[in-house]
C-alpha atoms as a PDB file:
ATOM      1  CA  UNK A   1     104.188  96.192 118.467  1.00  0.00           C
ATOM      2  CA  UNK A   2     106.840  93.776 116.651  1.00  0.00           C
ATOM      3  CA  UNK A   3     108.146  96.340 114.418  1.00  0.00           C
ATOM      4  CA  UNK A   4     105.906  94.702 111.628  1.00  0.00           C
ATOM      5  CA  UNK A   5     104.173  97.371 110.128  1.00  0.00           C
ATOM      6  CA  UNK A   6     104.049  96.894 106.663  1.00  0.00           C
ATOM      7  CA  UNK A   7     103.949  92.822 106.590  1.00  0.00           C
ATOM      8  CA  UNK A   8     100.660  93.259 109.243  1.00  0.00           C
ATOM      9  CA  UNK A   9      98.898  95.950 106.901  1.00  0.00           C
ATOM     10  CA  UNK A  10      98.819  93.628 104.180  1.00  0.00           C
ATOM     11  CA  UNK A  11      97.172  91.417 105.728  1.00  0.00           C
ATOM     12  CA  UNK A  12      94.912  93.551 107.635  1.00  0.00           C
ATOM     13  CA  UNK A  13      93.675  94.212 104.017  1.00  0.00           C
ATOM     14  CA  UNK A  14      94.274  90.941 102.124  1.00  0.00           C
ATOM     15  CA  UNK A  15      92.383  88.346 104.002  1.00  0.00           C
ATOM     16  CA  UNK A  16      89.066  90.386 104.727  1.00  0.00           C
ATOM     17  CA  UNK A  17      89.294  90.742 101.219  1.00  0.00           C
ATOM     18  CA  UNK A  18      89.499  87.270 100.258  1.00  0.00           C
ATOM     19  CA  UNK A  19      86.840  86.755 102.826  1.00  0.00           C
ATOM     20  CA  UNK A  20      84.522  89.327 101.159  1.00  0.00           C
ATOM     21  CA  UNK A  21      85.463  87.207  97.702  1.00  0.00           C
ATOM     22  CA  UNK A  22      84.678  84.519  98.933  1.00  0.00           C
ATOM     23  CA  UNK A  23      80.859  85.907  99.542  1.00  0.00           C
ATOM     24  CA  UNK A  24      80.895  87.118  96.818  1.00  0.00           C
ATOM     25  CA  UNK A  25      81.082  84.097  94.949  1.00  0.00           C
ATOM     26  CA  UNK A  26      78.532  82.570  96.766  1.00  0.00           C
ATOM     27  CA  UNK A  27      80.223  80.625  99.047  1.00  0.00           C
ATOM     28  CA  UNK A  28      78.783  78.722 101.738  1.00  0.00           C
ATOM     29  CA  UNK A  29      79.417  79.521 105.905  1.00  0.00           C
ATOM     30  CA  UNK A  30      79.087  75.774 106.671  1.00  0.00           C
ATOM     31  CA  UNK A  31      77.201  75.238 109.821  1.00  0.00           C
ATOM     32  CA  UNK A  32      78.645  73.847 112.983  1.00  0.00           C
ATOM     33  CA  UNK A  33      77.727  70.048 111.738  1.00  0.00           C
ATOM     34  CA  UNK A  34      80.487  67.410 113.270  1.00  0.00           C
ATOM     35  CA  UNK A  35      78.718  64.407 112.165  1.00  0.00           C
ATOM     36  CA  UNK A  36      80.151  64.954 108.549  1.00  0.00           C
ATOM     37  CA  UNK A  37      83.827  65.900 109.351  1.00  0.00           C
ATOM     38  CA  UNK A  38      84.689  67.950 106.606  1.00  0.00           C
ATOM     39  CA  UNK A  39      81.851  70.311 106.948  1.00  0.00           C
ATOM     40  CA  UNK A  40      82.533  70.750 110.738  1.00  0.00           C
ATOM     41  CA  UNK A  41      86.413  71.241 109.420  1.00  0.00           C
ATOM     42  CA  UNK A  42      85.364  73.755 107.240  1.00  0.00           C
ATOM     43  CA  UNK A  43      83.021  75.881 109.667  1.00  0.00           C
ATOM     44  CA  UNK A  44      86.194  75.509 112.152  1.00  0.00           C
ATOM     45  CA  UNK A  45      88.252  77.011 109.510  1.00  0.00           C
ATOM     46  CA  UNK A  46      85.885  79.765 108.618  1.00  0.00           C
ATOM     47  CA  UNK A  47      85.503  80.459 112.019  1.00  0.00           C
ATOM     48  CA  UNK A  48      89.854  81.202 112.605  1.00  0.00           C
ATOM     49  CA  UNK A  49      88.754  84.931 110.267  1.00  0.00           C
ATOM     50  CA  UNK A  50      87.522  85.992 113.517  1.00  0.00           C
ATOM     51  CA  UNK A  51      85.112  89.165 113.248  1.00  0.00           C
ATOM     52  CA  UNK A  52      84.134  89.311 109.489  1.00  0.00           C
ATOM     53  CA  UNK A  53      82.945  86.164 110.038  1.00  0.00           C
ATOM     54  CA  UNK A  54      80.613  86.706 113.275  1.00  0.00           C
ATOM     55  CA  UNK A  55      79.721  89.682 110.931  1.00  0.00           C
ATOM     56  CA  UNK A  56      78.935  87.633 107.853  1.00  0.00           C
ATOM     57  CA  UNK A  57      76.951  85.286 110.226  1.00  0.00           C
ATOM     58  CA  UNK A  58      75.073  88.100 111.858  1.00  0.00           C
ATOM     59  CA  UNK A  59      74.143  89.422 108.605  1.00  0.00           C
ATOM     60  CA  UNK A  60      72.806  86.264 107.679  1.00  0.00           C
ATOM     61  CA  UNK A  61      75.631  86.285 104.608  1.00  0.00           C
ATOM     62  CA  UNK A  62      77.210  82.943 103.152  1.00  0.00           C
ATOM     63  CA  UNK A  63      74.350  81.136 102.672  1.00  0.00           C
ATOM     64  CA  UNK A  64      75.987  79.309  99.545  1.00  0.00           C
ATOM     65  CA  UNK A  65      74.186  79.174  95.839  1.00  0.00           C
ATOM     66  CA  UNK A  66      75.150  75.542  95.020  1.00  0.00           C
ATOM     67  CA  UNK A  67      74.039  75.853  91.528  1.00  0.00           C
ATOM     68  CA  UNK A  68      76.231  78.763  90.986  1.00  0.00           C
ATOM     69  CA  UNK A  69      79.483  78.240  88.477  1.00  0.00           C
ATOM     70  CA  UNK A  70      81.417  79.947  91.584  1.00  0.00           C
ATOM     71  CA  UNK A  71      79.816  77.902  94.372  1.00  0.00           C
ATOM     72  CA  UNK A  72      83.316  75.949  94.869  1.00  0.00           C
ATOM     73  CA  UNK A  73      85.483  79.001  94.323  1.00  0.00           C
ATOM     74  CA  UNK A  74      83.985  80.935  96.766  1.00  0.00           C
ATOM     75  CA  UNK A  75      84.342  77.720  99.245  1.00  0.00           C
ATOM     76  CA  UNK A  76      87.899  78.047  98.861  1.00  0.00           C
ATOM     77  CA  UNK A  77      88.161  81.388  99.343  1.00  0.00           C
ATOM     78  CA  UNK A  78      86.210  81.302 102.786  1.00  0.00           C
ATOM     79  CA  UNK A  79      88.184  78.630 104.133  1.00  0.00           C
ATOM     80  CA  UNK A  80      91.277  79.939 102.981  1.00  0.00           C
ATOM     81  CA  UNK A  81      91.072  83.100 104.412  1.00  0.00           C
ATOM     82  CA  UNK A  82      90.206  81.865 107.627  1.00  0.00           C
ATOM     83  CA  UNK A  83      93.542  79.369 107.959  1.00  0.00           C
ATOM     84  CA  UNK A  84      96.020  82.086 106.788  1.00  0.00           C
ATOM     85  CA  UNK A  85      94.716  84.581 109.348  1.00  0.00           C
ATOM     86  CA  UNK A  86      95.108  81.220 111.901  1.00  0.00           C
ATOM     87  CA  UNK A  87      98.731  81.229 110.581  1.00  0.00           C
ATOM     88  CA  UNK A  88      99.590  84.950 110.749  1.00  0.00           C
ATOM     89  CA  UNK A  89      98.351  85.053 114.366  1.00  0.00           C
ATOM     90  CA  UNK A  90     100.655  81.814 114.809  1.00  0.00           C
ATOM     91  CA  UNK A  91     103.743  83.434 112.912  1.00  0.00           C
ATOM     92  CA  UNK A  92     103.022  86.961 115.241  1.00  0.00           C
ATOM     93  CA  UNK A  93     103.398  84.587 118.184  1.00  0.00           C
ATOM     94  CA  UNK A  94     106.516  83.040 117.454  1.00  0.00           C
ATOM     95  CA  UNK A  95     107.793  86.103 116.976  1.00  0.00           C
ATOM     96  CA  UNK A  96     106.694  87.548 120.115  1.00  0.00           C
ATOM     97  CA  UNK A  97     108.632  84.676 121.386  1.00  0.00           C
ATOM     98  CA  UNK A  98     111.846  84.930 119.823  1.00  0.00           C
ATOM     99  CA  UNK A  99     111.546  82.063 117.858  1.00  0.00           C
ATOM    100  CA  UNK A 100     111.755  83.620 114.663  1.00  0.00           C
END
């Protein structure tokens, strides 16, 4: 709609990916838990990649290996993924605005 073709297919196929990575490597869908603060800020996060992650969920995916080497790698990855898509659908809408 903006003209953006090229800039929105890469990340149509860049941040499912580093979703999918970030299963891959065993990281963990935090649950919904606000009484520690940084795992309720992560499951907020994860939750901003939208579909792949009801998905994931749904599929019973992301359960986490904690002993694994790539436990933390895959973290990042899931959380990651789920604030740059938050940021692209904040860019699209300042451009819808005219403010970029």
């Amino acid at each position: 709609m903006q003209g953006r073709r090229q800039k929105g297919l890469i990340f149509l196929i860049a941040l499912p990916v580093m979703f999918g990575i970030g299963l891959w490597l065993d990281g963990r869908l935090p649950p919904f838990a606000f009484s520690d603060p940084l795992v309720g800020l992560a499951a907020l996060a994860n939750l901003g990649m939208g579909l792949p992650y009801f998905i994931s969920s749904a599929l019973d995916l992301g359960k986490g290996v904690v002993t694994a080497a790539s436990y933390e790698y895959g973290n990042a990855f899931l959380i990651v993924s789920g604030l740059l898509n938050m940021l692209v659908v904040i860019d699209a809408y300042d451009v819808r605005l005219g403010r970029k």
